[in-house]
N, C-alpha and C. Protein backbone atom coordinates (compact mmCIF):
# COMPACT_ATOMS: atom_id res chain seq x y z
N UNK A 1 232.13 290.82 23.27
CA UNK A 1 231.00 290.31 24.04
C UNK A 1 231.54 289.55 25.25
N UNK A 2 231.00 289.72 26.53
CA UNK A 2 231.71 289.25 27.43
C UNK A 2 230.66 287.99 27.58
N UNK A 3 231.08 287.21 29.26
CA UNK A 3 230.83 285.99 29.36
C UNK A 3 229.36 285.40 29.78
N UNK A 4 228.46 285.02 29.58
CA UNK A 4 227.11 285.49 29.86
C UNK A 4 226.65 285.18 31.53
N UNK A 5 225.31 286.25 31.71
CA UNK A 5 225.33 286.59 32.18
C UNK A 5 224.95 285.35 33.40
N UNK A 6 224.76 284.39 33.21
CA UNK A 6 224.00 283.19 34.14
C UNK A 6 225.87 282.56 34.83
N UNK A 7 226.89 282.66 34.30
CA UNK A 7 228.04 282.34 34.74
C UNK A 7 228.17 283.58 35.95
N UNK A 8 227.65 284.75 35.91
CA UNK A 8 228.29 285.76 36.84
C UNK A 8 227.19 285.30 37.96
N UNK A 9 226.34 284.42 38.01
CA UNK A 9 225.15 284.65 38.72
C UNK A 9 225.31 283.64 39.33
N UNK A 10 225.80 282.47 38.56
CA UNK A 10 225.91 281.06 39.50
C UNK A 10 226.26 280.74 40.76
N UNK A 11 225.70 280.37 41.32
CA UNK A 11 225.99 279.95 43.05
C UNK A 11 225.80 278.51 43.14
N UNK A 12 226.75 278.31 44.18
CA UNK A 12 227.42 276.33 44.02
C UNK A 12 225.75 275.93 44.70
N UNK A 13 224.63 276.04 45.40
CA UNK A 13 223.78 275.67 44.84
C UNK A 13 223.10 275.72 43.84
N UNK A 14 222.94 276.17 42.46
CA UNK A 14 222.37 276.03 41.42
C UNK A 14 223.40 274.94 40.79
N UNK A 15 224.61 275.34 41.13
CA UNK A 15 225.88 273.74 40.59
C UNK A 15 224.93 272.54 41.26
N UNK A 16 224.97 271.84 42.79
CA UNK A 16 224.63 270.85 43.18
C UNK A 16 223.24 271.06 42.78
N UNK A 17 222.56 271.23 42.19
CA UNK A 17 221.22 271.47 42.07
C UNK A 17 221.02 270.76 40.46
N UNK A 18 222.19 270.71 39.80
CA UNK A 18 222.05 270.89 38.45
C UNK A 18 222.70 268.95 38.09
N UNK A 19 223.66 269.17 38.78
CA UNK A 19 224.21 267.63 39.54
C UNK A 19 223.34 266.64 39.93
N UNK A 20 222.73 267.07 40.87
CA UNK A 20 221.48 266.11 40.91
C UNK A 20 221.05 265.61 40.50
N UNK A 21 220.16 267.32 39.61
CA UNK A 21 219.15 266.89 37.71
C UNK A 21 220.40 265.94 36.98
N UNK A 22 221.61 265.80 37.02
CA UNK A 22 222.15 264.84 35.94
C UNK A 22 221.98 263.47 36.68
N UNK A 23 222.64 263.63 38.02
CA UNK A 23 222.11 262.06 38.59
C UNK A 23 221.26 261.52 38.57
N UNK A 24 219.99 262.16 38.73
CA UNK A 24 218.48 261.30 38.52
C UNK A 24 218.18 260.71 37.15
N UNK A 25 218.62 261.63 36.23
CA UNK A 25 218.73 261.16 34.29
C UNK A 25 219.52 260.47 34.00
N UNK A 26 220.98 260.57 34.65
CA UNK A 26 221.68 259.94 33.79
C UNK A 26 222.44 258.39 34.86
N UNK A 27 222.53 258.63 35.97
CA UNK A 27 223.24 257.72 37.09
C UNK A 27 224.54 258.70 37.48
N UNK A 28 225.24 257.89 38.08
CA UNK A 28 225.98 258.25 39.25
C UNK A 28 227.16 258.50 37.90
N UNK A 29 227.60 257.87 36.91
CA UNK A 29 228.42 258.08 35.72
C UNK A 29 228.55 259.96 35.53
N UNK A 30 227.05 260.53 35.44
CA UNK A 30 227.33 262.03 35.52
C UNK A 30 227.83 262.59 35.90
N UNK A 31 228.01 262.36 37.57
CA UNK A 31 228.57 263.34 38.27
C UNK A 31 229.88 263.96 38.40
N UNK A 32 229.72 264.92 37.24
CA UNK A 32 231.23 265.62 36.78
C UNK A 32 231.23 266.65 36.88
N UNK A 33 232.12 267.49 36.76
CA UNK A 33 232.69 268.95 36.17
C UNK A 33 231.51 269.28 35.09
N UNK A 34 232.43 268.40 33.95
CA UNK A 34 232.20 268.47 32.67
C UNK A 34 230.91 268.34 31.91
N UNK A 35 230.24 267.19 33.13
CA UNK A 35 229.01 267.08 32.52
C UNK A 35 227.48 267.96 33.20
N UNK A 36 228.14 268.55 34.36
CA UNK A 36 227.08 269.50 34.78
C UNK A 36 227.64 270.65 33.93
N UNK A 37 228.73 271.26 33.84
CA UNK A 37 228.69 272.65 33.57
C UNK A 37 227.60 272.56 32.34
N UNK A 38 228.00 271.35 31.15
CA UNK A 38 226.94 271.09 30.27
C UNK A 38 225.56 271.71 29.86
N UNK A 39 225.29 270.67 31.25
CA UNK A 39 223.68 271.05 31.85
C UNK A 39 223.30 272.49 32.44
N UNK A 40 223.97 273.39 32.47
CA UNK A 40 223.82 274.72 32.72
C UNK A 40 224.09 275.64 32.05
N UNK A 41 225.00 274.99 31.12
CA UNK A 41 224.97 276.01 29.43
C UNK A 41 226.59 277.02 29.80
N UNK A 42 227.27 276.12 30.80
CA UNK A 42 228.62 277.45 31.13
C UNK A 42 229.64 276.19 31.01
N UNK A 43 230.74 276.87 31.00
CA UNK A 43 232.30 276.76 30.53
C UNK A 43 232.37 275.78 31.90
N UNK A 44 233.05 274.56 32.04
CA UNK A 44 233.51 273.83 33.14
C UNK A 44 234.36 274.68 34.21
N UNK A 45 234.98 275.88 33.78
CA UNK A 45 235.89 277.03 34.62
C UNK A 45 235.03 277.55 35.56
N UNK A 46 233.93 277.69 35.29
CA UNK A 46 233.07 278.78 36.02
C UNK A 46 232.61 277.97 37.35
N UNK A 47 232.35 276.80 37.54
CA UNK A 47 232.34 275.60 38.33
C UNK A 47 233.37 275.97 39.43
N UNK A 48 234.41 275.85 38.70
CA UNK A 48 235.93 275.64 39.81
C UNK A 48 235.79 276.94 40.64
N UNK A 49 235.07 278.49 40.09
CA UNK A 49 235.21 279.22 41.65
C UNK A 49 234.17 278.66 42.44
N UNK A 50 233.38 278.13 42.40
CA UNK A 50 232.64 277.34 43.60
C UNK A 50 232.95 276.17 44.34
N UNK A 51 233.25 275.40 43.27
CA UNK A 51 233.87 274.13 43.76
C UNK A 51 235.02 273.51 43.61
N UNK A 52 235.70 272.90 44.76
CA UNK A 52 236.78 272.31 43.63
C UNK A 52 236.83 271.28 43.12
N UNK A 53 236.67 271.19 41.86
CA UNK A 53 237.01 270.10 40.87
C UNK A 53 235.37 269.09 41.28
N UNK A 54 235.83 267.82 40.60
CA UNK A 54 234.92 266.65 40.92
C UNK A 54 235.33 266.35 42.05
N UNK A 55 235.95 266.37 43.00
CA UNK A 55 235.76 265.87 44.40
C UNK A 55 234.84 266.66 45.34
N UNK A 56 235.38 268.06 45.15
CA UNK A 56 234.32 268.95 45.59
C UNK A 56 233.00 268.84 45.13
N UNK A 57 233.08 268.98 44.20
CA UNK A 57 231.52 268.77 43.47
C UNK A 57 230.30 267.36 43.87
N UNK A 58 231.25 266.23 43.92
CA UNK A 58 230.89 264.73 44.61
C UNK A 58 230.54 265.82 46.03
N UNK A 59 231.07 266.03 47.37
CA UNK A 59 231.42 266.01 48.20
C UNK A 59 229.76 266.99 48.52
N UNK A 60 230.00 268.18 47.62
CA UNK A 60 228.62 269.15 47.95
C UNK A 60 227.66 268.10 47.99
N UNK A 61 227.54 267.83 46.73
CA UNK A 61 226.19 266.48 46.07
C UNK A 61 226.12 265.75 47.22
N UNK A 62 227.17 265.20 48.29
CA UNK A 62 227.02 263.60 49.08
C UNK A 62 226.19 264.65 50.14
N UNK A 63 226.66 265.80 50.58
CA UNK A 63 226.00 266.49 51.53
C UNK A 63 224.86 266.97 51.45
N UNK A 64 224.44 267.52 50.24
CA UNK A 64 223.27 267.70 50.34
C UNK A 64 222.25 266.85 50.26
N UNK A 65 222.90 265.58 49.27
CA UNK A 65 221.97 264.49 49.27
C UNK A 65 221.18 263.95 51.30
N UNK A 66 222.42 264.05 52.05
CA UNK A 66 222.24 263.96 53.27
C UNK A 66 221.50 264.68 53.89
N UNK A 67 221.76 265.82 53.78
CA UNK A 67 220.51 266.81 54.51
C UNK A 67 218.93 266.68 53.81
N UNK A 68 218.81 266.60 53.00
CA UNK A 68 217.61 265.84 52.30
C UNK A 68 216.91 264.85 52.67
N UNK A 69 217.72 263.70 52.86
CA UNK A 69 217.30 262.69 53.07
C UNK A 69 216.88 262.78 54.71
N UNK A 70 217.79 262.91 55.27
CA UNK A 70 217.90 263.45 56.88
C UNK A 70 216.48 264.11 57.18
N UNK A 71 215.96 265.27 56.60
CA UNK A 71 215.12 266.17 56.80
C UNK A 71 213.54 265.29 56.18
N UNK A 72 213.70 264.58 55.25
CA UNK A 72 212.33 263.81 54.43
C UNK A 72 211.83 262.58 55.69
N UNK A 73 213.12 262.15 56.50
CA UNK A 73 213.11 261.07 57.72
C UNK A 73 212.39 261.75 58.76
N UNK A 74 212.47 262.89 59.19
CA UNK A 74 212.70 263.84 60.20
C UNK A 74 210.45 264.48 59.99
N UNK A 75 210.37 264.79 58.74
CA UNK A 75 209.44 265.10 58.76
C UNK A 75 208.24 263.76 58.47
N UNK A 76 208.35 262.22 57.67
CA UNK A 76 208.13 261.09 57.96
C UNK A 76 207.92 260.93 58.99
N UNK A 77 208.37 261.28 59.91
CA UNK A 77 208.53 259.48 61.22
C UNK A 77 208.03 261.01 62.09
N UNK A 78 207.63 262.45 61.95
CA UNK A 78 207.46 262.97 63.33
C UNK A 78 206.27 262.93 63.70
N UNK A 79 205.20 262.12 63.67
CA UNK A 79 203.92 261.53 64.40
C UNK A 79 203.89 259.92 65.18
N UNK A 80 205.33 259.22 64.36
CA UNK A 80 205.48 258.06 65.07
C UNK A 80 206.22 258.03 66.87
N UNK A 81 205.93 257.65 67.55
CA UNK A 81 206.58 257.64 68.98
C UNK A 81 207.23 256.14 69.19
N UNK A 82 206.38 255.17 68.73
CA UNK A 82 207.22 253.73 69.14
C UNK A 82 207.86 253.60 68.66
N UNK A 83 209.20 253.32 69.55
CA UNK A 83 210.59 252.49 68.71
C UNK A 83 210.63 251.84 67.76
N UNK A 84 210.21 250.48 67.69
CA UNK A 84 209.57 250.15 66.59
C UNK A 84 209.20 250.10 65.35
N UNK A 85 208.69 251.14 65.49
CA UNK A 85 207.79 251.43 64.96
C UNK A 85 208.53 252.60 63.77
N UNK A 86 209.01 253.44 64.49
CA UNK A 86 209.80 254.53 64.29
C UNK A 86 211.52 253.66 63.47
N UNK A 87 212.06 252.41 63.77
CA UNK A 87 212.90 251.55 63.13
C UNK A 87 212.24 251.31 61.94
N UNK A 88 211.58 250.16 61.64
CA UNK A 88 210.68 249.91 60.49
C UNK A 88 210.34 251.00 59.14
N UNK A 89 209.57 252.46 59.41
CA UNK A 89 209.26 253.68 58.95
C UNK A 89 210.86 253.84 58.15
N UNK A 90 211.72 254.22 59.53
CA UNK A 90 212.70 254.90 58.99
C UNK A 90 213.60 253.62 57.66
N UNK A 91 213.38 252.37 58.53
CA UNK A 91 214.36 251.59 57.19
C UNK A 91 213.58 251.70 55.63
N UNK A 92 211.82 251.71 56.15
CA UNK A 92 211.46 251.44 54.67
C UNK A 92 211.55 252.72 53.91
N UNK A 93 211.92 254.54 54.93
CA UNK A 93 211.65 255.17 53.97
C UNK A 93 213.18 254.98 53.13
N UNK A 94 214.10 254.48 53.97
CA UNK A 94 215.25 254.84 52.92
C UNK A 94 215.46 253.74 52.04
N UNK A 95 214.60 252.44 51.96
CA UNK A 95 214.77 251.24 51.20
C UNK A 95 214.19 252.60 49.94
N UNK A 96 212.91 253.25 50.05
CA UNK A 96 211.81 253.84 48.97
C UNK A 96 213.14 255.12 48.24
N UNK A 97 213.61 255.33 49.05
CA UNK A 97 214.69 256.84 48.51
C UNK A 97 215.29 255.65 47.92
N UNK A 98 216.33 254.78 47.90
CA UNK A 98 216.96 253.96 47.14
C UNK A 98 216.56 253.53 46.05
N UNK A 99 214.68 253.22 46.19
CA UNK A 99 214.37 252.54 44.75
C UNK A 99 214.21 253.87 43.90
N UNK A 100 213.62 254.73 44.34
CA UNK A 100 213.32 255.90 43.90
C UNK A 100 214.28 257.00 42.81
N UNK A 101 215.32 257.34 43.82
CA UNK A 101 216.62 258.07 43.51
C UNK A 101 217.82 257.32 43.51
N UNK A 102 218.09 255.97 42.96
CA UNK A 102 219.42 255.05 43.22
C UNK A 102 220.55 255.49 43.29
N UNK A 103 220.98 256.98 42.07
CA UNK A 103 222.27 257.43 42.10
C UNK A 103 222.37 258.31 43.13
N UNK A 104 221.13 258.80 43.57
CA UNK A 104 221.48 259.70 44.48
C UNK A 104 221.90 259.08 45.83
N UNK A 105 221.22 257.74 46.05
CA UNK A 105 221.37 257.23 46.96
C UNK A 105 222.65 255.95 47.17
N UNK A 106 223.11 256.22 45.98
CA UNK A 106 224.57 255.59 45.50
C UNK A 106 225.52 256.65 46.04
N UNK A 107 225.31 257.81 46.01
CA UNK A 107 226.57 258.90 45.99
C UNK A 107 226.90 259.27 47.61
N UNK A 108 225.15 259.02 48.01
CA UNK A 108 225.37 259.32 49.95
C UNK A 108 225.77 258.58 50.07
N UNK A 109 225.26 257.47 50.03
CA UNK A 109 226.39 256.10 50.95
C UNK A 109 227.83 256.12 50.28
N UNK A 110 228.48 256.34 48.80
CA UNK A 110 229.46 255.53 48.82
C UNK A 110 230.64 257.09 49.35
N UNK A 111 229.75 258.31 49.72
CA UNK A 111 230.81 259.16 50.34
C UNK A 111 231.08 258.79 51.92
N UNK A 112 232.23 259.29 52.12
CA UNK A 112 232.66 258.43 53.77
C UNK A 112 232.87 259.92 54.71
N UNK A 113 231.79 260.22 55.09
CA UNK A 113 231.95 261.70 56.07
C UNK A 113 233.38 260.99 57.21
N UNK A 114 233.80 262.21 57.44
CA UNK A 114 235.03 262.64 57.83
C UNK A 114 234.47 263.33 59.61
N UNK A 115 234.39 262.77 60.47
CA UNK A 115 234.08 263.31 62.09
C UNK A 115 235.06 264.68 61.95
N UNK A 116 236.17 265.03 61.36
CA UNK A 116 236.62 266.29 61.49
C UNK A 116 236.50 267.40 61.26
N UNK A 117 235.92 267.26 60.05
CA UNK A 117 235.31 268.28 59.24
C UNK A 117 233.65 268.47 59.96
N UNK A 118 233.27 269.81 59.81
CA UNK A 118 232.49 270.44 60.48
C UNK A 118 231.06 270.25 60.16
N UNK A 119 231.15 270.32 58.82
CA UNK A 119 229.70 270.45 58.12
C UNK A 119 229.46 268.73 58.19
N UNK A 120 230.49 267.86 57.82
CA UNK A 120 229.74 266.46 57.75
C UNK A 120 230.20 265.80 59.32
N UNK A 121 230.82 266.43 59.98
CA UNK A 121 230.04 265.82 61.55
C UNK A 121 229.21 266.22 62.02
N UNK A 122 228.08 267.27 61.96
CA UNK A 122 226.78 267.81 61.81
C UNK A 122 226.12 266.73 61.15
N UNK A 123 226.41 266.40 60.31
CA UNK A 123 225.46 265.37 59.69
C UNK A 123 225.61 263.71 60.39
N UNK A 124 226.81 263.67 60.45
CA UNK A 124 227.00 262.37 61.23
C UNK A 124 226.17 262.67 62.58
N UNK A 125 226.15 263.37 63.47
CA UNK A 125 225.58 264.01 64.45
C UNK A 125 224.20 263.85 64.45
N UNK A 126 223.71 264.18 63.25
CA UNK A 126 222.17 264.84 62.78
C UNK A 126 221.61 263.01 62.48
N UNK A 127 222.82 262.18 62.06
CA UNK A 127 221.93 261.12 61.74
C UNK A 127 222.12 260.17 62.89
N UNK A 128 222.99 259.82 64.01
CA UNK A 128 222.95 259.66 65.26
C UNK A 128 221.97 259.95 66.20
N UNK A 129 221.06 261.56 65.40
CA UNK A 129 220.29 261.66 66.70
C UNK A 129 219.13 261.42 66.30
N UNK A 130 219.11 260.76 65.06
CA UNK A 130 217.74 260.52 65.09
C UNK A 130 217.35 258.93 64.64
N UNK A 131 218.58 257.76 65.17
CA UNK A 131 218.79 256.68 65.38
C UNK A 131 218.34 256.52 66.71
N UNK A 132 219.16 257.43 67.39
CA UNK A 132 219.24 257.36 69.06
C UNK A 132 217.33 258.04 69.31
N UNK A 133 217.02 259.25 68.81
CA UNK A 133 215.45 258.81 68.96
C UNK A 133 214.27 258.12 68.58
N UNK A 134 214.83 257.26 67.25
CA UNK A 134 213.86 256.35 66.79
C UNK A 134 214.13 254.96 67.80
N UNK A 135 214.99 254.69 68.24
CA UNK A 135 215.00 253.77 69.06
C UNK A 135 214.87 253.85 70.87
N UNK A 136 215.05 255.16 70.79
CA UNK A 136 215.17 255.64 72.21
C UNK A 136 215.98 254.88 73.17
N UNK A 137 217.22 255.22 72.07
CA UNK A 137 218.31 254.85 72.89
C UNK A 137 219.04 255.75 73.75
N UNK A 138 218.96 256.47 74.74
CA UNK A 138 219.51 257.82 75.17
C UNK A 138 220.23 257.24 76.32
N UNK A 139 219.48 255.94 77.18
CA UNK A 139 220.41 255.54 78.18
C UNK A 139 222.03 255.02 77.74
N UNK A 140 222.03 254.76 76.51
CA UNK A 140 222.98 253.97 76.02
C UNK A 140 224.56 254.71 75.88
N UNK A 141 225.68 254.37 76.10
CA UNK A 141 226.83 254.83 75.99
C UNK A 141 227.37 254.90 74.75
N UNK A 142 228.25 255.62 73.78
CA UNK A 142 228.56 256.05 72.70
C UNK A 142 228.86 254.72 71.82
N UNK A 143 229.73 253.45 72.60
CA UNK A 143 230.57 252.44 71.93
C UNK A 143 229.03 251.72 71.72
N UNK A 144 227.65 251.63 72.45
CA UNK A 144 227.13 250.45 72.11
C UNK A 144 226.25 251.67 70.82
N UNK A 145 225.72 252.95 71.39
CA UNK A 145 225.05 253.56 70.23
C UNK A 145 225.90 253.02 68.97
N UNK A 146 227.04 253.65 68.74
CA UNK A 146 227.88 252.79 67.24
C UNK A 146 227.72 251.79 67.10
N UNK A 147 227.58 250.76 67.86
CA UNK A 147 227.46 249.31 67.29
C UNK A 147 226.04 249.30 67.10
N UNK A 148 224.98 249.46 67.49
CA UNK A 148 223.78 249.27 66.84
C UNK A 148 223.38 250.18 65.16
N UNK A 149 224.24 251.64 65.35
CA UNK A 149 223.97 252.59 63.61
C UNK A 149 224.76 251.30 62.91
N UNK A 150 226.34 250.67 63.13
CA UNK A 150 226.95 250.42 61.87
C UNK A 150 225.99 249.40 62.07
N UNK A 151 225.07 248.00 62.77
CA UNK A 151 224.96 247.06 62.65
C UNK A 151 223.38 247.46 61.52
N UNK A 152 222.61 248.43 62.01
CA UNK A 152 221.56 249.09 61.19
C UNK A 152 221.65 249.67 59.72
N UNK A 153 222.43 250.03 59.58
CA UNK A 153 223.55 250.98 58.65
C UNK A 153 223.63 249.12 57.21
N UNK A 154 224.49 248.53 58.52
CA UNK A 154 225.04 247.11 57.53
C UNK A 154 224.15 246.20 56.86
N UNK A 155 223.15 246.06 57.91
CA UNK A 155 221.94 245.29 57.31
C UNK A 155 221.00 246.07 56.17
N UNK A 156 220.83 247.29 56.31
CA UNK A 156 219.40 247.94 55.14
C UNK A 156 220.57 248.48 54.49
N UNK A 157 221.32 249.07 54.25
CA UNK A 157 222.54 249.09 53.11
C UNK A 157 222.95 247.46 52.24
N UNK A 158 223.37 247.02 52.67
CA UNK A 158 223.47 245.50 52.03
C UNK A 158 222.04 245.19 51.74
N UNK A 159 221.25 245.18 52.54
CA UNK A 159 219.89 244.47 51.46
C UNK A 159 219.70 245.14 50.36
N UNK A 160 219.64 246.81 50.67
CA UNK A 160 219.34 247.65 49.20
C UNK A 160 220.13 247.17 48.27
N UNK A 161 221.74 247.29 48.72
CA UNK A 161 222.71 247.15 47.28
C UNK A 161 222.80 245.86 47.01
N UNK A 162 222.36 244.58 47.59
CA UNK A 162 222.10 243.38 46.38
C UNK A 162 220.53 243.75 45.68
N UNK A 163 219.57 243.98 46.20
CA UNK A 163 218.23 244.67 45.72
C UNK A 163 218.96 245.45 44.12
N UNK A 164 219.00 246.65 44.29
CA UNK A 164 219.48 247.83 43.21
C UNK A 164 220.37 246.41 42.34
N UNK A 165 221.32 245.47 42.41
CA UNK A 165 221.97 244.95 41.80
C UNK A 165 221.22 243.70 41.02
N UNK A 166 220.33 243.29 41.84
CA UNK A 166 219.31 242.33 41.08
C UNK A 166 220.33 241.06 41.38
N UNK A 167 220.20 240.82 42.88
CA UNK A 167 220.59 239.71 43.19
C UNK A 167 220.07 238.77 44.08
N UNK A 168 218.20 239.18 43.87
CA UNK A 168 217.37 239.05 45.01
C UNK A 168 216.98 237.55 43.90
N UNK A 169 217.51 237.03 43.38
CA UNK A 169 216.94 236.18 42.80
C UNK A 169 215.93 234.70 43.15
N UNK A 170 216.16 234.25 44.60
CA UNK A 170 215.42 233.51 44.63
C UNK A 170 214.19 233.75 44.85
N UNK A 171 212.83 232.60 44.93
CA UNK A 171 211.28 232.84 44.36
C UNK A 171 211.02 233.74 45.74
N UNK A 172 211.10 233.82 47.08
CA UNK A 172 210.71 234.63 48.24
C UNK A 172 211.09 236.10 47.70
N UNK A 173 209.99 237.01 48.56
CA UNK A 173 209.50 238.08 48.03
C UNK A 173 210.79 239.02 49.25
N UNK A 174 211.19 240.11 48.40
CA UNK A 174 212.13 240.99 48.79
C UNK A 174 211.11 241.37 50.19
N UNK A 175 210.06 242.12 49.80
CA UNK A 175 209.37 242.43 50.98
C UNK A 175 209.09 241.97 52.20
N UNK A 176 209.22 240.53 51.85
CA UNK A 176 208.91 239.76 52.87
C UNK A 176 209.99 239.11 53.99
N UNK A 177 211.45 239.07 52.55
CA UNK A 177 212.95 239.24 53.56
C UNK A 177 213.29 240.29 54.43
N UNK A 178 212.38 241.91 53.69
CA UNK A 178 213.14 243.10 54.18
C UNK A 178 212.52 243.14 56.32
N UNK A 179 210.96 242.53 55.92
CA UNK A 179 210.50 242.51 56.96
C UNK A 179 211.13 241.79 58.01
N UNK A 180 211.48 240.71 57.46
CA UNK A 180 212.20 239.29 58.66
C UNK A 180 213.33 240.09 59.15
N UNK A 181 214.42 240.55 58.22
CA UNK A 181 215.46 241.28 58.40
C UNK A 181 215.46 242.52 59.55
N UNK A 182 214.35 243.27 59.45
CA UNK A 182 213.90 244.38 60.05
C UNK A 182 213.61 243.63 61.85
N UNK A 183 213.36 242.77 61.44
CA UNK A 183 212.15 241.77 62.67
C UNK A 183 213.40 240.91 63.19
N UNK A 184 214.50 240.89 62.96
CA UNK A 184 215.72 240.21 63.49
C UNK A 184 216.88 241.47 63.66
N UNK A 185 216.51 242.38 63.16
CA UNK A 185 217.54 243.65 63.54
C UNK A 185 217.28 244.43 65.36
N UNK A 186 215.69 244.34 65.44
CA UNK A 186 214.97 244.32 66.80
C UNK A 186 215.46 243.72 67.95
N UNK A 187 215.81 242.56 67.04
CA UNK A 187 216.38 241.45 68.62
C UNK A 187 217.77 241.71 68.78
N UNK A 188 217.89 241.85 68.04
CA UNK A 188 220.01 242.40 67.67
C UNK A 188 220.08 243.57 68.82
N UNK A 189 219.34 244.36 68.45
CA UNK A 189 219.20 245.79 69.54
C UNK A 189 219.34 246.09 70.67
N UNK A 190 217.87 244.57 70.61
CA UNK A 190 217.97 244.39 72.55
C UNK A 190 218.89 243.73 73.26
N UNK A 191 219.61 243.00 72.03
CA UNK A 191 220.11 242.13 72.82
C UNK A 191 221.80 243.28 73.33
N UNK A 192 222.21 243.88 72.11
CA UNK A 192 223.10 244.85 72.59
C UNK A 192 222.81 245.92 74.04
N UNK A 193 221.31 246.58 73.76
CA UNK A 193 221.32 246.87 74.94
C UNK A 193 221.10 246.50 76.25
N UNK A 194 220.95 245.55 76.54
CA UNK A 194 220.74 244.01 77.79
C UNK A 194 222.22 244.75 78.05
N UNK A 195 223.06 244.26 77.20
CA UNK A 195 224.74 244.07 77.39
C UNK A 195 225.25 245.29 77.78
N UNK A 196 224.62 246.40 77.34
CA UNK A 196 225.20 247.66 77.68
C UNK A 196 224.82 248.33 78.70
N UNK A 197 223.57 247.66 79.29
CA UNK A 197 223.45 247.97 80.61
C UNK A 197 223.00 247.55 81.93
């Protein structure tokens, strides 16, 4: 009896697909070889012609998690026009993907895209340009665009991961920090772009 027939059929999306389904059930602890092939009923071997190993496998997962998220922003925020406006939207949808999907949203951030590689400077690219149009920053030169993503990036990343960690402990309402935070990230902006041009 040979090897069945769902191993000859597998394609490394039904792998990251299956990865996922373990991250959302189980946390970011799943994301294995061992514990997706599991979840698909095949030999951990059959994995390795698609991917390699758990780095590969992390690496598909961080990417697709990205294009996902990228594309859920993209179709969100495309009736908003004010800057603003379009800042705010975009931080709270990814505060909501964080409360929502944590491991998934554990695995995008804690992967570190690589500008060399092709497919994740597309994405670095893809999420640049839609920083640079939620803020309508286009006059702006490359060194100040970077300093406003990492300074955007630093602030709603750090609020989520003490949030997800349960370190929001004093009596003021998360919501009401995320807003101030959001409402002092604004002035941060302008004040970079004053400077940049």
């Amino acid at each position: 009896m040979g090897r069945p027939i769902k191993e000859k059929s597998l394609t490394q999306q039904d792998v990251v697909n299956a990865a996922i389904a373990c991250l959302d059930q189980e946390g970011e602890a799943a994301l294995g070889v061992n514990r997706v092939a599991r979840a698909l009923g095949i030999k951990p071997p059959a994995i390795y012609k698609h991917l390699d190993g758990n780095t590969g496998l992390r690496r598909a997962v961080a990417l697709a998690i990205w294009r996902s998220y990228l594309s859920d922003c993209k179709q969100q925020t495309a009736g908003i026009t004010e800057p603003d406006a379009l800042l705010r939207a975009g931080a709270q949808l990814t505060r909501n993907f964080a409360q929502h999907h944590p491991a998934q949203y554990a695995v995008m951030m804690h992967y570190q895209m690589r500008p060399a590689d092709p497919e994740e400077a597309e994405i670095i690219k893809e999420s640049l340009q839609f920083l640079q149009r939620s803020l309508q920053l286009y006059e702006l030169n490359d060194d100040a665009l970077i300093d406003i993503m990492r300074l955007v990036n630093a602030a709603v990343y750090g609020f989520i991961m003490r949030e997800q960690a349960e370190l929001m402990t004093l009596s003021r309402s998360s919501d009401a920090s995320y807003k101030v935070m959001l409402d002092a990230l604004l002035v941060a902006i302008a004040h970079i772009r004053q400077q940049a041009t």
